[in-house]
N, C-alpha and C. Protein backbone atom coordinates (compact mmCIF):
# COMPACT_ATOMS: atom_id res chain seq x y z
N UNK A 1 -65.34 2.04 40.96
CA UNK A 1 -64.92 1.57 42.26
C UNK A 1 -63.40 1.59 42.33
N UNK A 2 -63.15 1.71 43.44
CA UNK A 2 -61.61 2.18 43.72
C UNK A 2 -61.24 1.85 44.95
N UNK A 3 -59.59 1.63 45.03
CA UNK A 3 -58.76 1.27 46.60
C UNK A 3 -59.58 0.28 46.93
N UNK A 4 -59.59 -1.55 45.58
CA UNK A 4 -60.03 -2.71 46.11
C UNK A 4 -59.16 -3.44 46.45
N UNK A 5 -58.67 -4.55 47.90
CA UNK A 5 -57.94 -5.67 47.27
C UNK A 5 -58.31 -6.61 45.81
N UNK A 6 -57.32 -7.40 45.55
CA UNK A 6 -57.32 -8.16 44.74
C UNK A 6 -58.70 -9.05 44.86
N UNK A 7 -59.15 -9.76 46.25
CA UNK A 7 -60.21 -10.49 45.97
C UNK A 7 -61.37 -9.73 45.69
N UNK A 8 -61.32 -8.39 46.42
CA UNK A 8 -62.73 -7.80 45.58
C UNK A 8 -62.70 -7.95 44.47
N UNK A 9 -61.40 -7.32 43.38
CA UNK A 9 -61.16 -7.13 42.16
C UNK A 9 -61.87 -8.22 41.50
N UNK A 10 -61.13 -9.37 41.90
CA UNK A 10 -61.14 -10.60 41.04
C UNK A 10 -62.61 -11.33 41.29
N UNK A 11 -63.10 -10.88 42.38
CA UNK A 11 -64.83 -11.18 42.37
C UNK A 11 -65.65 -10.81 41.36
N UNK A 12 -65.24 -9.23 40.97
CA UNK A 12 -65.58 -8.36 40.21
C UNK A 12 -65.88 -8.43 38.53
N UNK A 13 -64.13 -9.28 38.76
CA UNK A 13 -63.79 -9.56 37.27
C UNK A 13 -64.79 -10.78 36.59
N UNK A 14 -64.94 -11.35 37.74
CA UNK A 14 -65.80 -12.95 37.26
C UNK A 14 -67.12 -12.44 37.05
N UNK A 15 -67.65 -11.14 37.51
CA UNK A 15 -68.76 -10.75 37.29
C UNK A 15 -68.89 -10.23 35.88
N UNK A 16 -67.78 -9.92 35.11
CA UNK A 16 -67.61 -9.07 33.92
C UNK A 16 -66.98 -7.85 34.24
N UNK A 17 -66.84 -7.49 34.63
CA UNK A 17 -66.48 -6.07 34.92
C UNK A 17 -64.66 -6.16 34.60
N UNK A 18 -64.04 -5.42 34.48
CA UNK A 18 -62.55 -5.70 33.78
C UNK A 18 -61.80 -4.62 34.90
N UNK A 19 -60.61 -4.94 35.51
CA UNK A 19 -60.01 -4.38 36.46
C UNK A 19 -58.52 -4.02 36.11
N UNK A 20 -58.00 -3.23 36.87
CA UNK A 20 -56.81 -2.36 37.05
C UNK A 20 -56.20 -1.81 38.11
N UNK A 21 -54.50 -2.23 38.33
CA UNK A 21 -54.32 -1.33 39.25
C UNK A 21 -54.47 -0.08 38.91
N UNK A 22 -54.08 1.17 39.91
CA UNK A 22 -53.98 2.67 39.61
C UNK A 22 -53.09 2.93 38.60
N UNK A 23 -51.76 2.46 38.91
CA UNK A 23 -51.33 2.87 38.22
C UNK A 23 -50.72 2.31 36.58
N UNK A 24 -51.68 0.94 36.21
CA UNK A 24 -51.73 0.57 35.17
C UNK A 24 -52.22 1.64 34.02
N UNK A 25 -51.67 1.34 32.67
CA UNK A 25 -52.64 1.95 31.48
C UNK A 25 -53.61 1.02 30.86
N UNK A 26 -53.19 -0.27 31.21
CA UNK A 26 -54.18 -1.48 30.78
C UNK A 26 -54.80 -2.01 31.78
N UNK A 27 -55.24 -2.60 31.10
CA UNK A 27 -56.03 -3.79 32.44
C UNK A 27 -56.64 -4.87 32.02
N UNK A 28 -57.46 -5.87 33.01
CA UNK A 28 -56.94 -7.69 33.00
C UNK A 28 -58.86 -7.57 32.66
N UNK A 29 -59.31 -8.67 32.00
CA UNK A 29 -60.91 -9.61 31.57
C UNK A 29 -61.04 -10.48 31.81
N UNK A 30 -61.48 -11.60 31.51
CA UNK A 30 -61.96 -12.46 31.82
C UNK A 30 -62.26 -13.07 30.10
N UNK A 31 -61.84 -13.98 29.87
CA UNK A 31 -61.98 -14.17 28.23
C UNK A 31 -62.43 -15.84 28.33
N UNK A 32 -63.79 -15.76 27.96
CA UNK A 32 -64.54 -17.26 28.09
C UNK A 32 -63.68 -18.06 26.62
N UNK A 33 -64.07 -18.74 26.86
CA UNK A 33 -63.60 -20.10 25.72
C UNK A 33 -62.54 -19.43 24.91
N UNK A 34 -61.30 -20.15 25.76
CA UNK A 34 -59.94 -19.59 24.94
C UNK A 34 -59.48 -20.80 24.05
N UNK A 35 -58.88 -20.70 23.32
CA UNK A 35 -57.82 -21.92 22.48
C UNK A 35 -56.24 -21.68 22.65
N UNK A 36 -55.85 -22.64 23.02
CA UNK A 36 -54.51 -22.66 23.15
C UNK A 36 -53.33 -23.46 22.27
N UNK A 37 -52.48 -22.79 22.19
CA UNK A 37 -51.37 -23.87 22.05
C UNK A 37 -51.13 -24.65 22.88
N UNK A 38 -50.68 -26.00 22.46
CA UNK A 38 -50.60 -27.20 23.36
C UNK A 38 -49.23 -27.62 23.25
N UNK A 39 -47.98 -27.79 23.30
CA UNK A 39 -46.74 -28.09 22.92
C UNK A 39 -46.76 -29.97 23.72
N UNK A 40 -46.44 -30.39 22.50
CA UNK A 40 -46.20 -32.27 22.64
C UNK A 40 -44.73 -32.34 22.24
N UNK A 41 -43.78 -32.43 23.40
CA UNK A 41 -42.35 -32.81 22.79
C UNK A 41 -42.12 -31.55 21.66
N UNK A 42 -41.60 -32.39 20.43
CA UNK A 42 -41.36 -30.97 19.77
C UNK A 42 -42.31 -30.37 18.36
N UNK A 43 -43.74 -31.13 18.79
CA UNK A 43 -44.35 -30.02 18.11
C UNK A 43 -45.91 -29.93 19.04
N UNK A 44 -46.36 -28.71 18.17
CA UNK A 44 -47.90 -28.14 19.15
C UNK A 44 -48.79 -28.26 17.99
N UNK A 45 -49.76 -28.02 19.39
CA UNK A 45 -51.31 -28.48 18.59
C UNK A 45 -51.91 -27.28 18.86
N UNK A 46 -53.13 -26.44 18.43
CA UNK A 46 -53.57 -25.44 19.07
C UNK A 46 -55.38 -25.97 18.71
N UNK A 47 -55.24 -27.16 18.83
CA UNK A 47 -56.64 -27.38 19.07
C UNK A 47 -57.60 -27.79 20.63
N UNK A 48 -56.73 -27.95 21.95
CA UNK A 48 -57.08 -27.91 23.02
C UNK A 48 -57.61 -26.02 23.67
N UNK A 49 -58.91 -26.22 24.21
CA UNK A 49 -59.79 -25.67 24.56
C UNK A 49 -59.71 -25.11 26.19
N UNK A 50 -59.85 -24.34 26.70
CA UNK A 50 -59.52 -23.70 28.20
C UNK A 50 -61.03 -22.69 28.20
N UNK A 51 -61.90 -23.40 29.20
CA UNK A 51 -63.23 -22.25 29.80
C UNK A 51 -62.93 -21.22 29.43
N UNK A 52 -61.92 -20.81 30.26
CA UNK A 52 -61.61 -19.27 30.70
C UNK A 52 -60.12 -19.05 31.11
N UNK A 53 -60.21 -17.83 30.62
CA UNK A 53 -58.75 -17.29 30.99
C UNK A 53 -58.47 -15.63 31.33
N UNK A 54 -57.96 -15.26 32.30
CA UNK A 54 -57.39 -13.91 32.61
C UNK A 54 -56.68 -13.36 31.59
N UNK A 55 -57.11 -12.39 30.98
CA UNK A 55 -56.02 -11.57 29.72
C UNK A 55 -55.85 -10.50 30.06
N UNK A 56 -54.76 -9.94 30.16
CA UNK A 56 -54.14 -8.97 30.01
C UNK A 56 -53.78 -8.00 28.80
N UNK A 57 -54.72 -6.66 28.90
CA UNK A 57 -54.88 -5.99 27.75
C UNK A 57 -53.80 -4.93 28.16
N UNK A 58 -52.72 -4.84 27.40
CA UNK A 58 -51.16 -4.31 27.31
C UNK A 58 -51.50 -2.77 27.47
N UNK A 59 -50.77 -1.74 28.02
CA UNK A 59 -50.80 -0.44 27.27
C UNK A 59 -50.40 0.00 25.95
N UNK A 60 -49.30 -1.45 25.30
CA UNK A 60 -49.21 -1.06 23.53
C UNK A 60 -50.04 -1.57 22.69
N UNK A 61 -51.21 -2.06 23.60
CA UNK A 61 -52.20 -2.72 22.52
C UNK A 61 -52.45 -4.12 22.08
N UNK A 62 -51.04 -4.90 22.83
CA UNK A 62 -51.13 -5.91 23.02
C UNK A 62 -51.43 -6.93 24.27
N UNK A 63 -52.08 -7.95 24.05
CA UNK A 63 -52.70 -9.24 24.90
C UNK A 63 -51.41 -9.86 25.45
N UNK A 64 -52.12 -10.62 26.66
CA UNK A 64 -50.92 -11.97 27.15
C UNK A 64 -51.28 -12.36 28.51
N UNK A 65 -51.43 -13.67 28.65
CA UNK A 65 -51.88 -14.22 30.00
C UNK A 65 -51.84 -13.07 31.01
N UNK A 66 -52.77 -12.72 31.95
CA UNK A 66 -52.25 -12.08 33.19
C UNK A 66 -51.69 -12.83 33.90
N UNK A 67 -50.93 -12.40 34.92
CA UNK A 67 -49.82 -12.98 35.55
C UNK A 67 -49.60 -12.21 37.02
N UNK A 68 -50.53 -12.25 37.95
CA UNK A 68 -50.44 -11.50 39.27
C UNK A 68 -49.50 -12.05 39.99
N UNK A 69 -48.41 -10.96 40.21
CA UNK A 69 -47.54 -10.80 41.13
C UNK A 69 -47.68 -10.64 42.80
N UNK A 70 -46.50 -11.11 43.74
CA UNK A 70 -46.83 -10.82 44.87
C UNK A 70 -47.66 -9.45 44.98
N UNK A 71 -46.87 -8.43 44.60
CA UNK A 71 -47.42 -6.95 45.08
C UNK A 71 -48.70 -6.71 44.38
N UNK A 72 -48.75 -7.25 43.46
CA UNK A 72 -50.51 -7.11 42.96
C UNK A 72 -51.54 -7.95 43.88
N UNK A 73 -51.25 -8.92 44.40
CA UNK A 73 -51.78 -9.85 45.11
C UNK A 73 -52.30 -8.85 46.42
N UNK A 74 -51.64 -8.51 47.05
CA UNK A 74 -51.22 -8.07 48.28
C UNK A 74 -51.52 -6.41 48.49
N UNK A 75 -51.82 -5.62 47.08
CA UNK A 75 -52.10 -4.48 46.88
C UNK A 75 -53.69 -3.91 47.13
N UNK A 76 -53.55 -3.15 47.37
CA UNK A 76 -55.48 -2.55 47.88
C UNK A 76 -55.54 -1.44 46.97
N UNK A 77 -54.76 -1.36 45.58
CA UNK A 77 -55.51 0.13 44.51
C UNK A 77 -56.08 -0.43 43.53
N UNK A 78 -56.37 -1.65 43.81
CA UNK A 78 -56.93 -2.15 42.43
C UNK A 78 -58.81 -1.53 42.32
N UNK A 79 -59.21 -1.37 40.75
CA UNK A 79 -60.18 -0.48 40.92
C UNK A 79 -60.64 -1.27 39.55
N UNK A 80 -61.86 -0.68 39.21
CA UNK A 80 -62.52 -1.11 38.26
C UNK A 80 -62.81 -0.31 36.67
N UNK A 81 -61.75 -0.80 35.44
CA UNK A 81 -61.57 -0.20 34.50
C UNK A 81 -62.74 0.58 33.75
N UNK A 82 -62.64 1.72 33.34
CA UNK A 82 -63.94 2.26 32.97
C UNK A 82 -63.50 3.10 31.56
């Protein structure tokens, strides 16, 4: 699927399905039961728990929160990674 807005996308994504703009090399999941770092003053815990979280799978291979921007928001090429 191809030329979605974002809310199709992100309908999509909650379904499983893993999305991308066009002109990404990566693209964003849906990652159930994450663990996080927790930062208390000046030290962290990484034993607090989060459902779910949007990840962003890098084109170098690396992860990191997704983080949708106005123009991703607002964009209609988002499509479904295959």
């Amino acid at each position: 699927m191809k030329n979605l807005t974002f809310g199709q996308a992100l309908e999509l994504l909650k379904q499983g399905y893993k999305i991308k703009r066009a002109h990404w090399l990566g693209y964003w999941y849906l990652q159930k039961r994450v663990a996080v770092d927790v930062i208390h003053g000046d030290s962290m815990d990484s034993v607090k728990s989060i459902p779910e979280m949007i990840v962003a799978k890098l084109a170098d291979g690396g992860y990191a929160p997704a983080t949708p921007y106005q123009g991703d928001i607002l964009a209609t090429d988002w499509e479904v990674y295959e």
